[in-house]
C-alpha atoms as a PDB file:
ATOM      1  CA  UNK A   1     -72.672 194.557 -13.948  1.00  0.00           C
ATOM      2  CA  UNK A   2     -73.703 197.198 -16.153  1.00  0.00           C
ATOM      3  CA  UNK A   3     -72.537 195.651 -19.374  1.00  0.00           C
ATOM      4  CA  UNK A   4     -74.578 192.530 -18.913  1.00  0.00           C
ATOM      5  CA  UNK A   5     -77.444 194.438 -18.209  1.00  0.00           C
ATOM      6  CA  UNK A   6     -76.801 196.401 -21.262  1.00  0.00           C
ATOM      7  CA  UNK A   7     -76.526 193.342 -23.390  1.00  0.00           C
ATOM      8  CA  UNK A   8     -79.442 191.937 -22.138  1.00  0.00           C
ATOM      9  CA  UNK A   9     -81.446 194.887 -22.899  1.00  0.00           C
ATOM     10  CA  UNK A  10     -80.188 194.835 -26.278  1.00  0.00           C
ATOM     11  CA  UNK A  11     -80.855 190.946 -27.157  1.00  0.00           C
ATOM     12  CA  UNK A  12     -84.686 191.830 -25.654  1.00  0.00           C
ATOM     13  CA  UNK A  13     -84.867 194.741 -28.037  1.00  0.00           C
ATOM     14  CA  UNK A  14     -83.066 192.608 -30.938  1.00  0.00           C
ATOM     15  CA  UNK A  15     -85.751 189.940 -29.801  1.00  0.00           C
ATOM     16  CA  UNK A  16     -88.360 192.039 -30.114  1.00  0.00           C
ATOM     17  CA  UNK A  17     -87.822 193.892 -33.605  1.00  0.00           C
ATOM     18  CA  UNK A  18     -87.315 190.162 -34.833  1.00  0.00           C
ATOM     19  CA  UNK A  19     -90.745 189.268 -34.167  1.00  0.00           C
ATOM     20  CA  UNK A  20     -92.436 192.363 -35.193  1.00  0.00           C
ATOM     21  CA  UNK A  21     -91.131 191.672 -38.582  1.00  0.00           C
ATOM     22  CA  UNK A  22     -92.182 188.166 -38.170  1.00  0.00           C
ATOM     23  CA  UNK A  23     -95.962 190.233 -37.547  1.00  0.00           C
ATOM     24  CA  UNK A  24     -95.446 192.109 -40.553  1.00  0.00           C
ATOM     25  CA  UNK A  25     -94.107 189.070 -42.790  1.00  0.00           C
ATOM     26  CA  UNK A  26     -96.912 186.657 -41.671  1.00  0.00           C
ATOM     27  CA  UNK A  27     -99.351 189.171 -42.152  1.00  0.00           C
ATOM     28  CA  UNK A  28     -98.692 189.515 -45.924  1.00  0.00           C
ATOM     29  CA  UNK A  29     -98.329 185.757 -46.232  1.00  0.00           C
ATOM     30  CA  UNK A  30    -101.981 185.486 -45.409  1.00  0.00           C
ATOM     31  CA  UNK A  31    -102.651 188.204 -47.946  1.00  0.00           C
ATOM     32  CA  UNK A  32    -100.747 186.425 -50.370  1.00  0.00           C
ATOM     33  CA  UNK A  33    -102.654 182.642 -48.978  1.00  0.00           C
ATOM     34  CA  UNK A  34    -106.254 184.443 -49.374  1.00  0.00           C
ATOM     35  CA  UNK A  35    -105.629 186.133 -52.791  1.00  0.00           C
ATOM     36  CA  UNK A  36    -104.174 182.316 -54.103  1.00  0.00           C
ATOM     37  CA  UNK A  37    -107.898 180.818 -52.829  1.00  0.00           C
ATOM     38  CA  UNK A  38    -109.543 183.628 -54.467  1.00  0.00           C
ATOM     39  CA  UNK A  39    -107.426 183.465 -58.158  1.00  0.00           C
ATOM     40  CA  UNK A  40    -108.408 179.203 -57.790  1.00  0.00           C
ATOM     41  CA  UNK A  41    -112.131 180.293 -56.962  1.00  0.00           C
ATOM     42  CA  UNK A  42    -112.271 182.715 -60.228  1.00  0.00           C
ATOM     43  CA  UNK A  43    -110.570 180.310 -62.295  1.00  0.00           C
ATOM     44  CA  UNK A  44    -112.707 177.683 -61.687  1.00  0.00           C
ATOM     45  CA  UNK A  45    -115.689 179.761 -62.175  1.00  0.00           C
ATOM     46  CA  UNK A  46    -114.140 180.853 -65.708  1.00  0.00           C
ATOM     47  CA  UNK A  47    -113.925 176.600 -66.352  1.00  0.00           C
ATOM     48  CA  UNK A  48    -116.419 175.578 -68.774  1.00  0.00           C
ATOM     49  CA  UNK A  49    -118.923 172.807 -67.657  1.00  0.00           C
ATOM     50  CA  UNK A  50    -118.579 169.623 -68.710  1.00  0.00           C
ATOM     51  CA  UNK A  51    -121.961 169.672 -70.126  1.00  0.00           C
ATOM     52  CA  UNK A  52    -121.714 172.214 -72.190  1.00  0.00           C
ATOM     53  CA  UNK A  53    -118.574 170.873 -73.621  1.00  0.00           C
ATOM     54  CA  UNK A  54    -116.196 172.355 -76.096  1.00  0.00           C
ATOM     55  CA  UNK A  55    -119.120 174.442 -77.849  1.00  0.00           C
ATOM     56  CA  UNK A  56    -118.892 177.384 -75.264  1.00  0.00           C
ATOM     57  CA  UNK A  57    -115.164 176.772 -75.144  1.00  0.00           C
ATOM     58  CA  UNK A  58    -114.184 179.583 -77.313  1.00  0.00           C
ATOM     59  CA  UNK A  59    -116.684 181.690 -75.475  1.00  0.00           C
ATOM     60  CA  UNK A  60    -115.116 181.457 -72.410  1.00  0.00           C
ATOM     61  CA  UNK A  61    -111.636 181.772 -73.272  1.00  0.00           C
ATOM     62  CA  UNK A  62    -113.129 185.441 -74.568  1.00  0.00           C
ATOM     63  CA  UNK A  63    -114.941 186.038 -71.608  1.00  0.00           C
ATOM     64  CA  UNK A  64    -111.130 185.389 -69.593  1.00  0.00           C
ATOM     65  CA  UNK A  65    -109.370 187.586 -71.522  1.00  0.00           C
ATOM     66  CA  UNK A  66    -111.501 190.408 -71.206  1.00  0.00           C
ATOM     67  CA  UNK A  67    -111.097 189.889 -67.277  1.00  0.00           C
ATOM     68  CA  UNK A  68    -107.594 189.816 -67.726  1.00  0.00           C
ATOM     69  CA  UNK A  69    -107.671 193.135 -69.884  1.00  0.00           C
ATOM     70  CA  UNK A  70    -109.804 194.819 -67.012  1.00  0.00           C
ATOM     71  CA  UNK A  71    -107.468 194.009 -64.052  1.00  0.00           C
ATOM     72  CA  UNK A  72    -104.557 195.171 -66.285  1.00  0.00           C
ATOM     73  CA  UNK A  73    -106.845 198.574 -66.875  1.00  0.00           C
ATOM     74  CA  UNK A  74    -108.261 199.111 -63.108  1.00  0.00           C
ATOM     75  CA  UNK A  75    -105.460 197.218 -61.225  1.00  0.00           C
ATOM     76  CA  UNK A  76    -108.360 194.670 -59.786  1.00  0.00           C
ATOM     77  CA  UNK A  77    -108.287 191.459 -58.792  1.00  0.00           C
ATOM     78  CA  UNK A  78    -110.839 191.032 -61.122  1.00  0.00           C
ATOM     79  CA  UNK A  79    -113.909 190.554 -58.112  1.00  0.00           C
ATOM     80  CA  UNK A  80    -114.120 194.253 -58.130  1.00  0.00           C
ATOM     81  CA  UNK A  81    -111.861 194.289 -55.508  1.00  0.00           C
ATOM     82  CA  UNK A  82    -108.708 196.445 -55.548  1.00  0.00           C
ATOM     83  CA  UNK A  83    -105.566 195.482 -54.692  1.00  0.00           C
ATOM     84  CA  UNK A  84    -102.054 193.737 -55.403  1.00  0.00           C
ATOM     85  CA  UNK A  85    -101.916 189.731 -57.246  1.00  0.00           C
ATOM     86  CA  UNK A  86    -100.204 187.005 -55.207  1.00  0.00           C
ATOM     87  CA  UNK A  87     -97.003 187.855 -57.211  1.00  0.00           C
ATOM     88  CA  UNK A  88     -96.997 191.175 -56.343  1.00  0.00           C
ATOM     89  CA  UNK A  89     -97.145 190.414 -52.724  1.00  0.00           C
ATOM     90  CA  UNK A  90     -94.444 187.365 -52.759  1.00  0.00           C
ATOM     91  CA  UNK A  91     -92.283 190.024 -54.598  1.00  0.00           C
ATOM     92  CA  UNK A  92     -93.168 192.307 -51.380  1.00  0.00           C
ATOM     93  CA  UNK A  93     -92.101 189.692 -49.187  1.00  0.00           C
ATOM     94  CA  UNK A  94     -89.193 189.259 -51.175  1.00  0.00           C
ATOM     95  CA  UNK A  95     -87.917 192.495 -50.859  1.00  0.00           C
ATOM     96  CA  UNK A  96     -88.541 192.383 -47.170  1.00  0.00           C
ATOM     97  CA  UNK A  97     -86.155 189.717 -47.013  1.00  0.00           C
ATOM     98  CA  UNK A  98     -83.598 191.532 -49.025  1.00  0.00           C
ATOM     99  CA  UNK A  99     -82.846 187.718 -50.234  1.00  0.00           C
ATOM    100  CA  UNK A 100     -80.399 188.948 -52.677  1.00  0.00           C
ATOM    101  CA  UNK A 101     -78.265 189.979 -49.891  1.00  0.00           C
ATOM    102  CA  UNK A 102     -76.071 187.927 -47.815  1.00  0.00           C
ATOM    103  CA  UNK A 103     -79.498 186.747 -46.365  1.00  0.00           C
ATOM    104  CA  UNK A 104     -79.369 187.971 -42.660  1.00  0.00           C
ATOM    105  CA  UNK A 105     -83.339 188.626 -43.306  1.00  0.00           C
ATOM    106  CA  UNK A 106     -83.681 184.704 -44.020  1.00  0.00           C
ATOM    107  CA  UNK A 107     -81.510 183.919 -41.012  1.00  0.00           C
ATOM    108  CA  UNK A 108     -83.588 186.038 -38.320  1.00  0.00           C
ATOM    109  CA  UNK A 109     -86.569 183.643 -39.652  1.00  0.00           C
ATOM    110  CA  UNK A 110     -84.558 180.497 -38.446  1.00  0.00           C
ATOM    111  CA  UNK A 111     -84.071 182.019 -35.236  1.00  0.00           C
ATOM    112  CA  UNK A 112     -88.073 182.084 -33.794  1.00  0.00           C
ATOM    113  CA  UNK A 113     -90.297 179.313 -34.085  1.00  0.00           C
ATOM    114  CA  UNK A 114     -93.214 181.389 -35.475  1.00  0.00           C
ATOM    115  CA  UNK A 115     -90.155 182.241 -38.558  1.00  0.00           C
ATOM    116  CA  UNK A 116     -89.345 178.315 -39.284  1.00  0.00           C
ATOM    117  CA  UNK A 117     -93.436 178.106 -39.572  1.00  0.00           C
ATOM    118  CA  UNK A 118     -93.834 181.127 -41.862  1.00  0.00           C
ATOM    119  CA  UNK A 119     -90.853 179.787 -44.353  1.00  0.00           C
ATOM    120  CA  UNK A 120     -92.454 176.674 -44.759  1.00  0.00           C
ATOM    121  CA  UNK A 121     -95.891 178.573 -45.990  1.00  0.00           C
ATOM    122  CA  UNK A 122     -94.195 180.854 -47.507  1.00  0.00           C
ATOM    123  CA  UNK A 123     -91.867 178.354 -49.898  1.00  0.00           C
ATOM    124  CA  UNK A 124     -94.384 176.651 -52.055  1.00  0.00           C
ATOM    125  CA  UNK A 125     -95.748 180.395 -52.486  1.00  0.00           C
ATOM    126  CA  UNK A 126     -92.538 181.984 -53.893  1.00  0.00           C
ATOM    127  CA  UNK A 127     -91.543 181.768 -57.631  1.00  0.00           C
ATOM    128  CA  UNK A 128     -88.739 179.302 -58.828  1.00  0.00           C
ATOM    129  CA  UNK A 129     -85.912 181.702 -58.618  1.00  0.00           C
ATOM    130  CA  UNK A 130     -87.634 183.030 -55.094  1.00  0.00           C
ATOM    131  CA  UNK A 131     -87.767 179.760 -53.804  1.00  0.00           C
ATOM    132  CA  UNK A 132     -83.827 178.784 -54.787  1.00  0.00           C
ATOM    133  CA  UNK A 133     -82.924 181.973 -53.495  1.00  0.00           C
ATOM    134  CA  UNK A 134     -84.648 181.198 -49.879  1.00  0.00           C
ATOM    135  CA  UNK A 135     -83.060 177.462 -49.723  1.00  0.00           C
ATOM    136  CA  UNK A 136     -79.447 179.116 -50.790  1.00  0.00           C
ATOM    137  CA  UNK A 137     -79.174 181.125 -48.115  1.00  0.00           C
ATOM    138  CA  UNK A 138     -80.387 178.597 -45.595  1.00  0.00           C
ATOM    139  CA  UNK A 139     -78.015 175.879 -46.855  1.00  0.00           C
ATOM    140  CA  UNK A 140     -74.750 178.154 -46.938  1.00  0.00           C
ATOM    141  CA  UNK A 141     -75.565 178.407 -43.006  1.00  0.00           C
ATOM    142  CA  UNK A 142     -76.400 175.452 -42.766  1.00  0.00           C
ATOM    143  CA  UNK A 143     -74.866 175.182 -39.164  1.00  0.00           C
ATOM    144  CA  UNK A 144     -75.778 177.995 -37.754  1.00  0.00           C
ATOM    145  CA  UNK A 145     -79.530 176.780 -39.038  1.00  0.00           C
ATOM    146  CA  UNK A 146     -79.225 173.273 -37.400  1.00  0.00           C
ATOM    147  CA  UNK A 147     -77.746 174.763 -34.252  1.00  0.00           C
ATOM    148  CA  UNK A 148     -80.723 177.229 -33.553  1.00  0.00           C
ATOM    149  CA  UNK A 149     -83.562 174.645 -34.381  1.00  0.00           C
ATOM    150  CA  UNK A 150     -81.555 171.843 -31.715  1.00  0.00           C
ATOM    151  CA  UNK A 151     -84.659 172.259 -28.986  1.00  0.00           C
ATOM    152  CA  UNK A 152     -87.302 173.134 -31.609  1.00  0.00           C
ATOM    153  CA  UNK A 153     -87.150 170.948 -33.958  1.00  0.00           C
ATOM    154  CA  UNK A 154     -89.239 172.693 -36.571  1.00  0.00           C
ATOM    155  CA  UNK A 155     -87.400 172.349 -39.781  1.00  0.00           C
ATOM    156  CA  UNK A 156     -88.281 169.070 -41.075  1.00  0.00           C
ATOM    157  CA  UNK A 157     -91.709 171.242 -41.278  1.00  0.00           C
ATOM    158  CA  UNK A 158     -89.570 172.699 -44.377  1.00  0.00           C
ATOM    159  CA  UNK A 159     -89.221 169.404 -46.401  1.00  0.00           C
ATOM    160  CA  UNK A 160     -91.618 169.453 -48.249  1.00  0.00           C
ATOM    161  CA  UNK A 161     -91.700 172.605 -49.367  1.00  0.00           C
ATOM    162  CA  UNK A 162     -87.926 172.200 -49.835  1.00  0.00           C
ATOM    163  CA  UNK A 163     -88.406 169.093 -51.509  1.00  0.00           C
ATOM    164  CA  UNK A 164     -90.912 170.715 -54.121  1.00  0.00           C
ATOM    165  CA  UNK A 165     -88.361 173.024 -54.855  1.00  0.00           C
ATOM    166  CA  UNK A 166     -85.387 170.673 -55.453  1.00  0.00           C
ATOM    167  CA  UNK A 167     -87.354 168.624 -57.276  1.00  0.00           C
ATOM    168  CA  UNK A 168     -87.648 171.518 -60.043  1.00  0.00           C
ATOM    169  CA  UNK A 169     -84.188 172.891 -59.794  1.00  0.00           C
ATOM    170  CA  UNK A 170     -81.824 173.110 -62.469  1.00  0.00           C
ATOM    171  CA  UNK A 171     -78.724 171.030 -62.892  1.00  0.00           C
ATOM    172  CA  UNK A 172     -76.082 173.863 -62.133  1.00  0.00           C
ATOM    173  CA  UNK A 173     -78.765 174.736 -59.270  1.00  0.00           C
ATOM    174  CA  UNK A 174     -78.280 171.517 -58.047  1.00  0.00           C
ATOM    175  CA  UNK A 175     -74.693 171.905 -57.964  1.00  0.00           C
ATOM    176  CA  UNK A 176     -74.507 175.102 -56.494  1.00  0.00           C
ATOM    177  CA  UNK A 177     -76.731 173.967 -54.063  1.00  0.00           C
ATOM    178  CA  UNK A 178     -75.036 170.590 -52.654  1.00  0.00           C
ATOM    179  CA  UNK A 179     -71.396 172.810 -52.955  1.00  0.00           C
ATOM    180  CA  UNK A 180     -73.035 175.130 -50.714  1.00  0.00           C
ATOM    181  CA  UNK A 181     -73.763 172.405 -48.115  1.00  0.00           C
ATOM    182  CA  UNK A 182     -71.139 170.900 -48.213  1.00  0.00           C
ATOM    183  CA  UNK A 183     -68.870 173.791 -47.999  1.00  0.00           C
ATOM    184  CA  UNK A 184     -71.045 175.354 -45.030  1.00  0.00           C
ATOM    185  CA  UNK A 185     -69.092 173.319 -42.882  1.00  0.00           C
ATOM    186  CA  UNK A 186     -65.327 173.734 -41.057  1.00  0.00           C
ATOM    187  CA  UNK A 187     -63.182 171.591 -43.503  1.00  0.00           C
ATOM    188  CA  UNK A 188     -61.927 168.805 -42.098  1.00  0.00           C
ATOM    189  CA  UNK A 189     -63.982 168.915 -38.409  1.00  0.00           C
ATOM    190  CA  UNK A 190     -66.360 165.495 -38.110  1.00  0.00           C
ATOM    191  CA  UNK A 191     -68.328 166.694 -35.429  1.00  0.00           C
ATOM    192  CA  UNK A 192     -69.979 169.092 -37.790  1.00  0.00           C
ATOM    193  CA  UNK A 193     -70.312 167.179 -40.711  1.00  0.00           C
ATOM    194  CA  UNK A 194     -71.884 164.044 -37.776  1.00  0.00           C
ATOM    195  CA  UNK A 195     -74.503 167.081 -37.150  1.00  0.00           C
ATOM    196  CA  UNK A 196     -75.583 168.086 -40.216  1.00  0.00           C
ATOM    197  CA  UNK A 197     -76.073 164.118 -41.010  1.00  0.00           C
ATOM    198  CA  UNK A 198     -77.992 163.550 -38.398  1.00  0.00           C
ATOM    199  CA  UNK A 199     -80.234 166.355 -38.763  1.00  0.00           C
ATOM    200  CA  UNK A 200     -83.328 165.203 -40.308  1.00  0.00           C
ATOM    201  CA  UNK A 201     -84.034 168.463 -42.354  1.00  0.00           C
ATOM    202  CA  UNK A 202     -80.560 168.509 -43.603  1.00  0.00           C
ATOM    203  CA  UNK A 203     -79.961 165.345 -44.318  1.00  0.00           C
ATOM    204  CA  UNK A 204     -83.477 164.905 -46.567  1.00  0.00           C
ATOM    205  CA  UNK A 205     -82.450 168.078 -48.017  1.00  0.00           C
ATOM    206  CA  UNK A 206     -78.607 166.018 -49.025  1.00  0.00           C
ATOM    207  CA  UNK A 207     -80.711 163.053 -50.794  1.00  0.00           C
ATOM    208  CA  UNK A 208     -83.535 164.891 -52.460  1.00  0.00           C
ATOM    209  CA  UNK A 209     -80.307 167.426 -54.340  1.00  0.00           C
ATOM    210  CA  UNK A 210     -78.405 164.186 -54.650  1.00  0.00           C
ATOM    211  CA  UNK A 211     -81.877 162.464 -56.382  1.00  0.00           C
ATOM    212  CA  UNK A 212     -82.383 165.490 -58.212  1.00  0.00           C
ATOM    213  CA  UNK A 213     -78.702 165.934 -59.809  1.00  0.00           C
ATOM    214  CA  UNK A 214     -78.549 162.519 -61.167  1.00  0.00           C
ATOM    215  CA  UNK A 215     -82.130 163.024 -63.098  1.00  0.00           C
ATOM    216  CA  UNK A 216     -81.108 166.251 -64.013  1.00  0.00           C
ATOM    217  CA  UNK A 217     -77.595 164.744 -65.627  1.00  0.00           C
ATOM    218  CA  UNK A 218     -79.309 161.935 -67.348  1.00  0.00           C
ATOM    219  CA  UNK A 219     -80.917 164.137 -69.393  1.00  0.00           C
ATOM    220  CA  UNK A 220     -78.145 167.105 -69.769  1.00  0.00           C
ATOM    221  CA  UNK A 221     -76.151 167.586 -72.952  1.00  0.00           C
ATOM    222  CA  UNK A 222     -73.403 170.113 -71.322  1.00  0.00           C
ATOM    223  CA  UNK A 223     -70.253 168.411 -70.549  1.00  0.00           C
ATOM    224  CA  UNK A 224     -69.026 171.062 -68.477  1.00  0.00           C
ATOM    225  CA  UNK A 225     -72.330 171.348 -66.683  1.00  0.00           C
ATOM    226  CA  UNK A 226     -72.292 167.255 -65.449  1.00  0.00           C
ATOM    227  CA  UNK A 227     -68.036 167.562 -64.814  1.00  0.00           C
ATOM    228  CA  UNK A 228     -69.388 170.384 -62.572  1.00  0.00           C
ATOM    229  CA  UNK A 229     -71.743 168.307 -60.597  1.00  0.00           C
ATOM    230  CA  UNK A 230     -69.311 165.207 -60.331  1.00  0.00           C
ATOM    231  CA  UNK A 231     -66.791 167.448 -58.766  1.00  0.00           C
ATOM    232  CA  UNK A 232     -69.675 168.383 -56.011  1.00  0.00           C
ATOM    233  CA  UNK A 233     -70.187 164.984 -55.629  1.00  0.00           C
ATOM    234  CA  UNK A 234     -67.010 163.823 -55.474  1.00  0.00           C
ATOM    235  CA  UNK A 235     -66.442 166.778 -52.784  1.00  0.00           C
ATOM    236  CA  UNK A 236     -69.430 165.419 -50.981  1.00  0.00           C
ATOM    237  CA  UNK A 237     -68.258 161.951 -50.967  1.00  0.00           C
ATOM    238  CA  UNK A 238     -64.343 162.346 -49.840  1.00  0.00           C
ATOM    239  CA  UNK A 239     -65.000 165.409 -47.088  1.00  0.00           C
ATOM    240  CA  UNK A 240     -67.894 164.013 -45.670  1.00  0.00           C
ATOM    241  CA  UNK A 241     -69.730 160.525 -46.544  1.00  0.00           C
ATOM    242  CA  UNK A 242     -66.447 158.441 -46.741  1.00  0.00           C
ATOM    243  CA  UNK A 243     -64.659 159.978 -43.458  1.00  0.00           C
ATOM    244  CA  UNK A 244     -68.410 159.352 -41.663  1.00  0.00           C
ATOM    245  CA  UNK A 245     -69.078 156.009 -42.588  1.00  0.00           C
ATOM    246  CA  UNK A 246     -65.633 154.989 -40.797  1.00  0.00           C
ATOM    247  CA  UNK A 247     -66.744 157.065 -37.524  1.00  0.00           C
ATOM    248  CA  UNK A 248     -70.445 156.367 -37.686  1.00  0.00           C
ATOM    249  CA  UNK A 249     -72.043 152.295 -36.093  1.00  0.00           C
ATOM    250  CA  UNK A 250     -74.202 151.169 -38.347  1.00  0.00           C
ATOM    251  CA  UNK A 251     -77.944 150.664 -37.149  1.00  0.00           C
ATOM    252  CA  UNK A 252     -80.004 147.576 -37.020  1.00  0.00           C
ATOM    253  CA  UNK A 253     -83.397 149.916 -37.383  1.00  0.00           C
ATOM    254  CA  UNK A 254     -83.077 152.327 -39.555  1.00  0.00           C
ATOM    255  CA  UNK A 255     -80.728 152.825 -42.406  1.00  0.00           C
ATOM    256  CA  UNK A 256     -78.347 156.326 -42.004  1.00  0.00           C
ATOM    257  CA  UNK A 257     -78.608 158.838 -44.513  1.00  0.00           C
ATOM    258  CA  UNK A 258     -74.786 158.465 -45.092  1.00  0.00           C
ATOM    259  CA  UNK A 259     -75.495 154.987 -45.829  1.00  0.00           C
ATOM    260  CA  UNK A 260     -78.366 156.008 -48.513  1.00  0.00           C
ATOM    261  CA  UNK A 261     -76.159 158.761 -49.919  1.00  0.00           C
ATOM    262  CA  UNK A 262     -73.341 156.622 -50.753  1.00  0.00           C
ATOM    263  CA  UNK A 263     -75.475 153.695 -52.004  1.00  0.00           C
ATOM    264  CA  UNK A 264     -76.735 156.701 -54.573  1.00  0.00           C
ATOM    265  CA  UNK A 265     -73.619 158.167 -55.867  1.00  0.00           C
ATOM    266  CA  UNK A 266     -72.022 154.721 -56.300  1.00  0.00           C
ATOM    267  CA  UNK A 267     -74.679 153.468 -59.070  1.00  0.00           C
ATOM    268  CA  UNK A 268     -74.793 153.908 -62.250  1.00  0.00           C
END
């Protein structure tokens, strides 16, 4: 009747507003792509040649800084061009996506096929802190994510970007980031752990944190900081891995990720 019709017309409108800011977000991540080529192209034009060596070295380095001093004075891009940096923009971006928020900005990406795309540009793009805050937000929905990309099948596109990230992460980043996961799910229900196992973006994203934690604790002085990441681990291990690997056949062609996971928290 009338209220189906009415909800219909507002998921089409919803629908639509989604994508135009999918538009407007794509169209400053090729702003922020073209200004990245043209920063490598002046840099590498600013590179002294190898012939002349070291002698001109000193020159150059004077002839950089005076660059830098007139984009800082004319707000250039130092081609003569005005305009905003490739920070500036990835802050712009940023703010778009309001990702110091509960993250609903993030979440409207993973619900379009042209938004999984754009976040995988757009990771390697985003500062450190940018980055972690992008990857949080996916991973405490974790989910709802894996739910909406069941036909697509678009976010292993993600891991490699995700994996640059994680490989750079802090230890309590790390932690934060596989307690997240884990606690994404309903305590306790299998079926949604067995999903997020089987998901190939979710499950690389498990191992490369996992990967990442233990090099991060070999080298970590903090007490409190590695007790913090065996608890996560532990948590991991006795809500998930151990409960799946009684539930889940082993395969003769591939090895699981619960498998893998397990074989890395139990060495040493």
């Amino acid at each position: 009747g009338l209220v189906t019709v009415a909800g219909a017309m507002g998921g089409t409108r919803r629908k639509k507003m989604a994508l135009m800011f999918i538009e407007k977000l794509f169209d400053l991540l090729l702003s922020v792509e073209e200004e990245r080529e043209e920063e490598a192209k002046r840099r590498k034009e600013w590179e002294p040649s190898s012939a002349e060596g070291d002698r001109d070295g000193e020159k150059e380095k004077d002839k950089e800084e005076n660059l830098s001093d007139d984009k800082q004075a004319d707000g250039s891009d130092g081609s003569g061009k005005k305009g905003k940096n490739s920070k500036a923009l990835c802050d712009n971006i940023c703010s778009l996506l309001d990702i110091k928020s509960n993250g609903e900005h993030v979440l409207v990406l993973t619900q379009h096929r042209k938004g999984k795309r754009l976040l995988a540009r757009l990771l390697p793009l985003l500062s450190s802190g940018q980055a972690e805050a992008v990857l949080l937000i996916v991973v405490k929905n974790f989910p709802t994510v894996i739910r909406r990309d069941a036909s697509d099948k678009l976010l292993p596109e993600m891991s490699p970007a995700v994996r640059e990230v994680v490989a750079r992460v802090s230890l309590p980043m790390a932690t934060e980031l596989l307690s997240a996961a884990v606690w994404s799910c309903d305590r306790g229900n299998l079926e949604t752990y067995r999903m997020m196992m089987e998901d190939e973006f979710a499950s690389s994203l498990l191992l490369a944190l996992v990967q990442r934690g233990r090099e991060a604790v070999a080298m970590e002085t903090s007490q409190l900081l590695c007790q913090q990441w065996l608890l996560a681990t532990s948590t991991l291990f006795s809500n998930i891995l151990l409960p799946l690997s009684h539930y889940s056949p082993p395969s003769p062609s591939k090895v699981s990720p619960v498998t893998l996971l397990i074989k890395l928290l139990s060495e040493r």
